[in-house]
Protein backbone atom coordinates (compact mmCIF):
# COMPACT_ATOMS: atom_id res chain seq x y z
CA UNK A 1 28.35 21.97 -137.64
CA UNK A 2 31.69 20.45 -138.48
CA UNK A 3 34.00 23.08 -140.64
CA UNK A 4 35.28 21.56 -144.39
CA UNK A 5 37.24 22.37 -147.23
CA UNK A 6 36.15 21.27 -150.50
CA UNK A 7 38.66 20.97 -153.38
CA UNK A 8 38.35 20.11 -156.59
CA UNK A 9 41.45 18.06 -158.25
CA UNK A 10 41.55 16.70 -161.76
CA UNK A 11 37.67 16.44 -162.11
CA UNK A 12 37.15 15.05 -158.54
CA UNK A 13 35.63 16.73 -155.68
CA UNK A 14 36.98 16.01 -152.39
CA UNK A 15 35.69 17.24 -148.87
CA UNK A 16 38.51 17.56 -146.08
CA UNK A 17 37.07 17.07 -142.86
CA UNK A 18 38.25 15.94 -139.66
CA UNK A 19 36.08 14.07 -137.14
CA UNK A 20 36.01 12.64 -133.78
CA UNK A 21 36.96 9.50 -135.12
CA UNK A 22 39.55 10.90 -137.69
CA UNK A 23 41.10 12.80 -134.94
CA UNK A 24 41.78 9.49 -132.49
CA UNK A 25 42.76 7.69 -135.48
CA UNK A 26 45.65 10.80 -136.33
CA UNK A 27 46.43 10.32 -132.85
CA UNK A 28 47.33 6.42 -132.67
CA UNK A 29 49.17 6.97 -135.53
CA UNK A 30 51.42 9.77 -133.71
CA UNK A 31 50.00 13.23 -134.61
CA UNK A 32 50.44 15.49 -132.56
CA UNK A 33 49.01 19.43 -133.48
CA UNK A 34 51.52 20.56 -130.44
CA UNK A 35 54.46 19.59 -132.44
CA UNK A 36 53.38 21.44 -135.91
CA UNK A 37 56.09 23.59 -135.26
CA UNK A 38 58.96 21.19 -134.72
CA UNK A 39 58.66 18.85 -136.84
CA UNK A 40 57.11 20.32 -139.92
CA UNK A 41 58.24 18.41 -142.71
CA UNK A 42 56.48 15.51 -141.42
CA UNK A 43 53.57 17.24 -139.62
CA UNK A 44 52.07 19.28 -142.11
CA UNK A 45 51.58 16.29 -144.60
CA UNK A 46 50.04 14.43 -142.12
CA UNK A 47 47.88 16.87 -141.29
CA UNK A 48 46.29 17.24 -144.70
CA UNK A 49 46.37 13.88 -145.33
CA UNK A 50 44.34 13.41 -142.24
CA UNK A 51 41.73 15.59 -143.04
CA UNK A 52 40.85 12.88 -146.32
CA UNK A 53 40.00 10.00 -143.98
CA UNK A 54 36.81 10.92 -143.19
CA UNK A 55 35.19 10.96 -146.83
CA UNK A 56 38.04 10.20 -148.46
CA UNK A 57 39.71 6.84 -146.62
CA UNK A 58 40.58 5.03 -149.56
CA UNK A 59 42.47 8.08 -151.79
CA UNK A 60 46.30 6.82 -152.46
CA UNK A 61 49.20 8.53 -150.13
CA UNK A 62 50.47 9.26 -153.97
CA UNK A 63 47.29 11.31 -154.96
CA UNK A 64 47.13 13.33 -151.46
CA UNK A 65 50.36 13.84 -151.88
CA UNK A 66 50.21 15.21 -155.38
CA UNK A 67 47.10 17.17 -154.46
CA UNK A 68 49.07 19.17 -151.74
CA UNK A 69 51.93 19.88 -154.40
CA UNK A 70 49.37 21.67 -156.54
CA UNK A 71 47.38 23.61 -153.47
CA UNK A 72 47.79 27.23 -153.42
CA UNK A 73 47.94 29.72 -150.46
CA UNK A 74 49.08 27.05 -148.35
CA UNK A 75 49.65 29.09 -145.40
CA UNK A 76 46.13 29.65 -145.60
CA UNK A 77 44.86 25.93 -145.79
CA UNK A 78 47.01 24.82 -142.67
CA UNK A 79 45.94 27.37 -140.77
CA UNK A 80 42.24 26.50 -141.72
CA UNK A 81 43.30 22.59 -140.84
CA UNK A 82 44.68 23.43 -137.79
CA UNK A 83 41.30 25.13 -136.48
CA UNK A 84 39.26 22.08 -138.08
CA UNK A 85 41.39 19.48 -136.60
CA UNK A 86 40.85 21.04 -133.44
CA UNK A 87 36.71 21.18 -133.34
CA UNK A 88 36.00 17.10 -132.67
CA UNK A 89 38.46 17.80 -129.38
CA UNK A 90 36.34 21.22 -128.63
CA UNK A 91 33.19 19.54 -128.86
CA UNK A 92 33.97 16.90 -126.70
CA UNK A 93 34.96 19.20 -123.92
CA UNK A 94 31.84 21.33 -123.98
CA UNK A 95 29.62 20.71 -121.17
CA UNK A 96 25.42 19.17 -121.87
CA UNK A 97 22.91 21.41 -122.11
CA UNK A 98 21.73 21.85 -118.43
CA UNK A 99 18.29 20.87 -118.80
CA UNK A 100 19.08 17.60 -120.59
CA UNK A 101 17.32 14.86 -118.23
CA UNK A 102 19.52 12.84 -119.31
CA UNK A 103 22.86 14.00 -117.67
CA UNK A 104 24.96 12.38 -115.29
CA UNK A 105 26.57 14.06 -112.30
CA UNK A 106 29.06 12.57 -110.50
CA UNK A 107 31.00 13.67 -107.04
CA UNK A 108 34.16 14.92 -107.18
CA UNK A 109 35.03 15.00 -103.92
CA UNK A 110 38.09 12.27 -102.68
């Protein structure tokens, strides 16, 4: 099951997820989790303002941005991003159940 933050911010409810889809979209766009580190300014934003497009696509830049002025702990919260932005990419590494009928081998052989 998919990890989420909810938040509550002047009498709304929002749920920060990231999905598969979320993810690839971050990705077109530029993010990169690799280069948290070196160019923070612009990737830590990003990242939070990510995690809104799955339930949350139509929120203003303005009011995500405003939201992340007011969040406390935020070492905390981008930490807990980082390992939620990182689950859609884990899950679509991990391997089928073995005794699904349904799975496709292939040779890998050259």
């Amino acid at each position: 099951m998919a990890k989420t933050i909810t938040l509550e911010y002047q009498g709304k409810t929002y749920t920060l997820e990231y999905t598969r889809k979320t993810v690839e979209e971050m990705e077109r766009r530029g993010f990169s989790l690799d280069e948290l580190g070196i160019k923070t300014m612009t990737n830590l934003p990003l990242l939070f303002a990510g995690a809104f497009r799955a339930h949350h696509r139509y929120v203003k830049s303005e009011v995500i941005e405003d939201i992340l002025s007011h969040m406390t702990n935020r070492e905390e919260l981008f930490r807990k991003l980082s390992e939620m932005y990182v689950e859609p990419i884990n899950a679509l590494m991990e391997e089928p159940d073995e005794d699904d009928e349904g799975n496709v081998s292939w040779d890998p052989s050259w």
